[in-house]
C-alpha atoms as a PDB file:
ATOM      1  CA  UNK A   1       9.934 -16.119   7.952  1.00  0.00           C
ATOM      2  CA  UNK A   2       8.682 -14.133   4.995  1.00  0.00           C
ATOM      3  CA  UNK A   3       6.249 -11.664   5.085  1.00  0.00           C
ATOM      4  CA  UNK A   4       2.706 -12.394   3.667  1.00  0.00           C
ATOM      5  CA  UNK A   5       0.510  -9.900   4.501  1.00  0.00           C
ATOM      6  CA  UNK A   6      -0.770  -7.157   6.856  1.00  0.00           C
ATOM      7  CA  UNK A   7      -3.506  -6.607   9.042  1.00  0.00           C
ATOM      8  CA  UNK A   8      -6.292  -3.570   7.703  1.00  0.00           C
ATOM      9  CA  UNK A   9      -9.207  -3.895   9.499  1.00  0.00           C
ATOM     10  CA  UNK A  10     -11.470  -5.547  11.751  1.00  0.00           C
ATOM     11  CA  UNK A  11     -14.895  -7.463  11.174  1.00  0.00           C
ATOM     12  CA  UNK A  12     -17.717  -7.627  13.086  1.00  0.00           C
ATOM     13  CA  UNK A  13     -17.575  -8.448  16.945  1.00  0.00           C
ATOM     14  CA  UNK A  14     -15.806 -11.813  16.743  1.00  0.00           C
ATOM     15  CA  UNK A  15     -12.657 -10.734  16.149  1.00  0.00           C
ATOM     16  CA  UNK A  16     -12.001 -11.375  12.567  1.00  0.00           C
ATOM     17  CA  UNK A  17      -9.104 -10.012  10.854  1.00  0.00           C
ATOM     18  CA  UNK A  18      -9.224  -8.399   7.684  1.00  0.00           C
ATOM     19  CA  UNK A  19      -6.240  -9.063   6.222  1.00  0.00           C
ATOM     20  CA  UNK A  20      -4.733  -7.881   2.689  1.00  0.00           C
ATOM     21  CA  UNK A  21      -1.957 -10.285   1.371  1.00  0.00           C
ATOM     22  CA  UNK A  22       0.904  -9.110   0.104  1.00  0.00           C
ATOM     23  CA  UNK A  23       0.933 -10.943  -3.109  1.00  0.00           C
ATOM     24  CA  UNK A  24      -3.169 -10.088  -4.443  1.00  0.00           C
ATOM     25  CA  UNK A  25      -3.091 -13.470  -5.761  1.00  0.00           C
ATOM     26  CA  UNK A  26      -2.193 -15.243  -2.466  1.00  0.00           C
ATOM     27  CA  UNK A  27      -5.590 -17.247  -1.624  1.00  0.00           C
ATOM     28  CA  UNK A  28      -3.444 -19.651  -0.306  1.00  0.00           C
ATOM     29  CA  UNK A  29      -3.056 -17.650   2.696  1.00  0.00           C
ATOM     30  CA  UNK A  30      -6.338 -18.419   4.520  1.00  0.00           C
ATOM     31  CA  UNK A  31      -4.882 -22.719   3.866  1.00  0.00           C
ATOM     32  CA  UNK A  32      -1.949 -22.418   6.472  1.00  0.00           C
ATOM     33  CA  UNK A  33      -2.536 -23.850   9.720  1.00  0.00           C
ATOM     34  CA  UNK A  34      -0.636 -21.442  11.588  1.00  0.00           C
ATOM     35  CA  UNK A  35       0.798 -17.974  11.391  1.00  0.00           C
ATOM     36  CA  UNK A  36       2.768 -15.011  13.215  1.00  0.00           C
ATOM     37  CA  UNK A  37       1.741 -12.028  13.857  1.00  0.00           C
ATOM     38  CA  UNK A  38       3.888  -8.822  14.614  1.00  0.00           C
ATOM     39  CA  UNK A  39       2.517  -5.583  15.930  1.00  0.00           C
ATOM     40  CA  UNK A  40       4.874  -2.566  15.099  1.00  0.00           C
ATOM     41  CA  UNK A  41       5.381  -1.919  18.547  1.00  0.00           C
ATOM     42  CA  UNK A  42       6.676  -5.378  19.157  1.00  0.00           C
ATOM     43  CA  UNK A  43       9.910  -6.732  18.268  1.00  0.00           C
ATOM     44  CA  UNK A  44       9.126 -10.558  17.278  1.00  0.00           C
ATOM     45  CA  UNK A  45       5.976 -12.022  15.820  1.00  0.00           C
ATOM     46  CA  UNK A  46       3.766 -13.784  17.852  1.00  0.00           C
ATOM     47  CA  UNK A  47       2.742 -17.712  16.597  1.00  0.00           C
ATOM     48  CA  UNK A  48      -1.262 -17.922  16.472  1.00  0.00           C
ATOM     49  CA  UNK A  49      -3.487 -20.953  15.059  1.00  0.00           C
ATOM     50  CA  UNK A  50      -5.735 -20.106  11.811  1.00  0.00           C
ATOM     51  CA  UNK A  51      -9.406 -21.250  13.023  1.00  0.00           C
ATOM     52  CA  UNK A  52     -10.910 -20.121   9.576  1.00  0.00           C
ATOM     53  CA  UNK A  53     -10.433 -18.139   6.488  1.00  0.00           C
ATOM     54  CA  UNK A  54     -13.248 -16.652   3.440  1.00  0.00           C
ATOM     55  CA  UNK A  55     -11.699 -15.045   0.774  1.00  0.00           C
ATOM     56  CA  UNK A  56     -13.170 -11.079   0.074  1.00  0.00           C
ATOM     57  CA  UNK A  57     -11.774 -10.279  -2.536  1.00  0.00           C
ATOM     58  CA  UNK A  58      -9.085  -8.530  -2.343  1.00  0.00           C
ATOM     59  CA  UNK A  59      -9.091  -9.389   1.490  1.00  0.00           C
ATOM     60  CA  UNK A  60      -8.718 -12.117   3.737  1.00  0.00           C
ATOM     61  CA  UNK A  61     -10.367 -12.485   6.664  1.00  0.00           C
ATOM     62  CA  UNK A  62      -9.318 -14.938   9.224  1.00  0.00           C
ATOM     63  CA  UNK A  63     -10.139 -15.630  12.728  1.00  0.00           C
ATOM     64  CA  UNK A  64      -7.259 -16.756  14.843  1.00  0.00           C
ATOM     65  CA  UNK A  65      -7.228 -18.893  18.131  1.00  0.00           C
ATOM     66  CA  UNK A  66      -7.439 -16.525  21.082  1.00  0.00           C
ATOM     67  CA  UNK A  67      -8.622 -13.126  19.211  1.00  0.00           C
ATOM     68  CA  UNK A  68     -12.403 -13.748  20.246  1.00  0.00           C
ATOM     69  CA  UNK A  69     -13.619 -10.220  20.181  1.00  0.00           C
ATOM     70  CA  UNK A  70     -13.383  -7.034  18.518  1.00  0.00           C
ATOM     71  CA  UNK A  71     -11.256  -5.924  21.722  1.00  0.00           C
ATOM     72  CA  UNK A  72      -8.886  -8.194  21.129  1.00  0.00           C
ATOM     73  CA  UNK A  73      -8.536  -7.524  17.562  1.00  0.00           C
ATOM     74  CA  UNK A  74      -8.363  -4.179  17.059  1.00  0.00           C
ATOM     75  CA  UNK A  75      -4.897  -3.784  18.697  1.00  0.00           C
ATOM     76  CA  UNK A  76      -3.606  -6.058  16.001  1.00  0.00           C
ATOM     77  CA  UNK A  77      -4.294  -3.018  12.871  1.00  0.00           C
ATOM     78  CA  UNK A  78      -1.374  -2.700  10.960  1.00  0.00           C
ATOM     79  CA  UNK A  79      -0.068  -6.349  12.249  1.00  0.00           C
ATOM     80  CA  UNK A  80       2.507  -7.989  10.070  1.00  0.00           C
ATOM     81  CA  UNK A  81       1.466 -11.844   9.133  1.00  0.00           C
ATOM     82  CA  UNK A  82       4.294 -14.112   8.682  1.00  0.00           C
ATOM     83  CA  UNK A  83       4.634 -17.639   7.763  1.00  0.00           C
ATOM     84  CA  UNK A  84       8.269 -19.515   7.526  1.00  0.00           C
ATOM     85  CA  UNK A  85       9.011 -20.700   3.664  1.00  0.00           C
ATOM     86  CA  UNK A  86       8.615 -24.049   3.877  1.00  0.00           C
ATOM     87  CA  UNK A  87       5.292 -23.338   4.565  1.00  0.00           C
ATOM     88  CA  UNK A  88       4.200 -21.653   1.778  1.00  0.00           C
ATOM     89  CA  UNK A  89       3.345 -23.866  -1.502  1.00  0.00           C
ATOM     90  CA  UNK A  90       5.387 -24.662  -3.914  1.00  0.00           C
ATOM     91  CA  UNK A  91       5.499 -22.181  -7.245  1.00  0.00           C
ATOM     92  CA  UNK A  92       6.182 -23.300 -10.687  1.00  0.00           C
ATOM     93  CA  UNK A  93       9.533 -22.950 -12.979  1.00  0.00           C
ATOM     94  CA  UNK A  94       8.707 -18.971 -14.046  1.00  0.00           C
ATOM     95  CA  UNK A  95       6.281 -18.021 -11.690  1.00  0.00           C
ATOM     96  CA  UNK A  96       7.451 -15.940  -8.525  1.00  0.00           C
ATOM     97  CA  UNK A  97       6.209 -14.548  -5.100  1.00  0.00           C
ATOM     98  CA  UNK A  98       5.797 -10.877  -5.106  1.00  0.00           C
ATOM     99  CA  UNK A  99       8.497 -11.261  -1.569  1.00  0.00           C
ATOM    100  CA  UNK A 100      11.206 -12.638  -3.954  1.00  0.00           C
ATOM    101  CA  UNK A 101      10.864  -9.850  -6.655  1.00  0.00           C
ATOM    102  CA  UNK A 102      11.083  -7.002  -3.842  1.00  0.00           C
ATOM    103  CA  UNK A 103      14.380  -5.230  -3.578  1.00  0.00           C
ATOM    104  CA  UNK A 104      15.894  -7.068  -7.154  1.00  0.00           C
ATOM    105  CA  UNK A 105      17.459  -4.686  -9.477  1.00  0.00           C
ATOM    106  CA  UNK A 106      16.023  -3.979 -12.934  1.00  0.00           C
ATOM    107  CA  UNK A 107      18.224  -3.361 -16.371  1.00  0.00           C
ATOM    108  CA  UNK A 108      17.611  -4.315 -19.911  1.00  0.00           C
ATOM    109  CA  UNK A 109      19.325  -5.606 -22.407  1.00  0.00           C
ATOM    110  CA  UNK A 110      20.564  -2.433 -23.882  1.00  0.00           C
ATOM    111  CA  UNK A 111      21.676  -0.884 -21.042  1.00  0.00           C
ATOM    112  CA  UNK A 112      23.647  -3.626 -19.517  1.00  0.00           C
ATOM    113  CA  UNK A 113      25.431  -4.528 -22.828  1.00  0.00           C
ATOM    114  CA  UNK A 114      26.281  -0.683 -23.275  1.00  0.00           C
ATOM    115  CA  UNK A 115      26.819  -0.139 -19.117  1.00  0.00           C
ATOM    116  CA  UNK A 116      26.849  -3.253 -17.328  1.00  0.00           C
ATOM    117  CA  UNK A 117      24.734  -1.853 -15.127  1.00  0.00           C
ATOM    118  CA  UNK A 118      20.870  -1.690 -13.404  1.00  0.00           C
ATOM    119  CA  UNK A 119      18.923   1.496 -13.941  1.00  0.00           C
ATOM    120  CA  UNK A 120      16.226   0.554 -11.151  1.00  0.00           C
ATOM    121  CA  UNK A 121      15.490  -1.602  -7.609  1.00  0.00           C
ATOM    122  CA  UNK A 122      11.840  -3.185  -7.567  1.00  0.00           C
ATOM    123  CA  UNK A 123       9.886  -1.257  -5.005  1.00  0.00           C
ATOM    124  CA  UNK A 124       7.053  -2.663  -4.779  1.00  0.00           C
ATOM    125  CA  UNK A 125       4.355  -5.111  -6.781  1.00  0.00           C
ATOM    126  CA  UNK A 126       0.541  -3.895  -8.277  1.00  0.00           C
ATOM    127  CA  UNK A 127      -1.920  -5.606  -9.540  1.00  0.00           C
ATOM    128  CA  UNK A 128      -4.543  -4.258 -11.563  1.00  0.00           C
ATOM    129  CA  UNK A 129      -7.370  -6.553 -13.462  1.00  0.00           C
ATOM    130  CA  UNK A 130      -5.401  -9.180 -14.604  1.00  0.00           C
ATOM    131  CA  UNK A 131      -1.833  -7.753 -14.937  1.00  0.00           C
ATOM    132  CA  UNK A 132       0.656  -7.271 -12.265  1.00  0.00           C
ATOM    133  CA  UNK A 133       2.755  -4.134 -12.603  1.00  0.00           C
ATOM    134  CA  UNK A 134       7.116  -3.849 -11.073  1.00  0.00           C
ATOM    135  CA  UNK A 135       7.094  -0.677  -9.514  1.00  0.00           C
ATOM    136  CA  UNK A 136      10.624   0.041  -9.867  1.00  0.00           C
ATOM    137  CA  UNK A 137      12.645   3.182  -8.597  1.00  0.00           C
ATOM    138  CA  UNK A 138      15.078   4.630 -10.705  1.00  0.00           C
ATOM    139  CA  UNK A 139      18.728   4.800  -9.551  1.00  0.00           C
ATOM    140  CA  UNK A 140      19.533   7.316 -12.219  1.00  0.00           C
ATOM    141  CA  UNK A 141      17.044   9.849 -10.956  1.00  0.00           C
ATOM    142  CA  UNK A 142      16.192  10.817  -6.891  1.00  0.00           C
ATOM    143  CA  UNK A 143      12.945  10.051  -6.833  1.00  0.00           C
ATOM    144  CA  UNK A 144      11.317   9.007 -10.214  1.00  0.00           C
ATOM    145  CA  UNK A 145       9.564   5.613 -10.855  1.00  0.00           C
ATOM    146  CA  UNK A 146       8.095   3.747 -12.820  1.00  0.00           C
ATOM    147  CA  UNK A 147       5.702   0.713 -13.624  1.00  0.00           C
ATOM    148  CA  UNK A 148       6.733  -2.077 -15.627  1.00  0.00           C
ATOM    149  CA  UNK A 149       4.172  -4.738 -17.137  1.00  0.00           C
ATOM    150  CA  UNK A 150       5.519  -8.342 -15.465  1.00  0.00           C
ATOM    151  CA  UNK A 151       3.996 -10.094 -18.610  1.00  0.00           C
ATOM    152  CA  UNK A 152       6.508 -12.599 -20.531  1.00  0.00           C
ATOM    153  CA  UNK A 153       6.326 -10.291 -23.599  1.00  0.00           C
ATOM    154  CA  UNK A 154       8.283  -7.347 -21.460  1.00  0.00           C
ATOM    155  CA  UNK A 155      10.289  -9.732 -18.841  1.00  0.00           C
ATOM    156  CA  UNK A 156      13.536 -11.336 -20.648  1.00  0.00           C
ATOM    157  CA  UNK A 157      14.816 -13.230 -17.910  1.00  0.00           C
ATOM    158  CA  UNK A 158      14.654 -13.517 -13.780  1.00  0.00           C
ATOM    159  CA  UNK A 159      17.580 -14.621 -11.701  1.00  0.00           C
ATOM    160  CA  UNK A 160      17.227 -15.032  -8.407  1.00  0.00           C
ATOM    161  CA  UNK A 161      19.339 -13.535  -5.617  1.00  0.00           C
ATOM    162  CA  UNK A 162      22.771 -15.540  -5.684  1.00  0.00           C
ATOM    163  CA  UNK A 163      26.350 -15.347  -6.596  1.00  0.00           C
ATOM    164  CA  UNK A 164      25.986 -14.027  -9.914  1.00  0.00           C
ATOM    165  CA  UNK A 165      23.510 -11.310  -8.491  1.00  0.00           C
ATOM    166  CA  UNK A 166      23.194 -10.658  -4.721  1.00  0.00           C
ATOM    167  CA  UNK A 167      20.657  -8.816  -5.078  1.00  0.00           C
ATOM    168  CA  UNK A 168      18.904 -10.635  -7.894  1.00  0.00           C
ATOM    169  CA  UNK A 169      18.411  -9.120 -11.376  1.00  0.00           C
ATOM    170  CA  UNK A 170      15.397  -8.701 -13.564  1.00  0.00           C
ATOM    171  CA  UNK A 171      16.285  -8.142 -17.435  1.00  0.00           C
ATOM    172  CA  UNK A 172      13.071  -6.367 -19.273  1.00  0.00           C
ATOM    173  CA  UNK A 173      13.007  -6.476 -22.739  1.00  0.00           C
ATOM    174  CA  UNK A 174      10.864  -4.267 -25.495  1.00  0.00           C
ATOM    175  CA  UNK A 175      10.849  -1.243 -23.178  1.00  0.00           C
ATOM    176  CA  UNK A 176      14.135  -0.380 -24.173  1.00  0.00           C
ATOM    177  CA  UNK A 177      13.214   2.976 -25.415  1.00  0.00           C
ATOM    178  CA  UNK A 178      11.277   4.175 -22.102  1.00  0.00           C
ATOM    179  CA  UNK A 179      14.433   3.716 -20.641  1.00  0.00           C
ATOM    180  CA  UNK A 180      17.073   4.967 -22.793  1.00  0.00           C
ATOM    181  CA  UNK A 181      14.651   7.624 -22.708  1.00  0.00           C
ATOM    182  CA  UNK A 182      15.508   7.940 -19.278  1.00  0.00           C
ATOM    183  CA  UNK A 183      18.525   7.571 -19.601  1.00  0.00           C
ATOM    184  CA  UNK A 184      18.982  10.086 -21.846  1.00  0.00           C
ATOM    185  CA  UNK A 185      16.968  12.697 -19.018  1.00  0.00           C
ATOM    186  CA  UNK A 186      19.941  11.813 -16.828  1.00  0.00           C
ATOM    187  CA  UNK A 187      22.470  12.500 -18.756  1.00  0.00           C
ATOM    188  CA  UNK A 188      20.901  15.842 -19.763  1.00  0.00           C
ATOM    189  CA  UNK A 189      20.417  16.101 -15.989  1.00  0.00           C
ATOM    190  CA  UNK A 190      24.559  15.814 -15.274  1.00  0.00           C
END
């Protein structure tokens, strides 16, 4: 089961969830026939049917079999939404969820021919206008991060978590002075 969005508000008295997806391009969402939901004070999701769906922009909202009132609904704020993969449609060769970027590491070129090593784990995933951003966390320095463009021009090359990279590795390209830049603040920092 991967994780698709969360719960972050409540509409009107019918009991429709507002729900913001985790990937801001994820229309899709509102199309699946079912999903799970998962309260934080519970320790599995629970399975409910998807009645309806509108896209708002950057919202869903959805009204689920058995939440028929605002009472109902409320309790599920800050819900997880889950759906299991093979539920989820298919992506082109080069395009990727925001789930599967989470947690990769982050080099470039330049660093991993001089180090063999990352310089960053993807945090998180931003979208603004038309451009999603990598939020990436340093793992040279507690504490700092960063945003990366995840535009073609910037991204050299995705692998997926495997054996070559457990934890998957994303290899940017043309920001190579940012980071030796960075690099270079660490070193000064040892």
């Amino acid at each position: 089961m991967l994780k698709i969005g969360t719960v972050v508000g409540v509409h009107g008295l019918k009991g429709i969830l507002k729900v913001r997806p985790s990937d801001p391009n994820a229309e899709w969402v509102g199309e699946l026939a079912q999903l799970w939901l998962q309260v934080p004070s519970d320790k599995t999701p629970k399975p409910y049917i998807v009645l309806s769906s509108e896209w708002q922009s950057p919202l869903i909202w959805l009204k689920l079999q058995g939440i028929d009132s605002r009472t109902l609904a409320e309790p599920l704020m800050k819900a997880s939404l889950f759906a299991p993969e093979e539920a989820l449609p298919e992506i082109s060769e080069g395009e990727y969820r925001f789930d599967q970027l989470l947690g990769m590491l982050v080099s470039s070129t330049e660093i991993l021919k001089a180090e063999n090593t990352p310089f960053a784990i993807v945090k998180d995933m931003l979208t603004s206008g038309d451009t999603d951003y990598l939020e990436v966390e340093s793992l040279l320095i507690a504490g700092k991060t960063m945003l990366i463009p995840f535009q073609k021009i910037f991204i050299q090359a995705v692998h997926l978590p495997g054996t070559d990279y457990p934890k998957g590795l994303i290899l940017i390209d043309k920001l190579d002075d940012l980071l030796l830049e960075l690099k270079e603040i660490h070193d000064d920092a040892i």
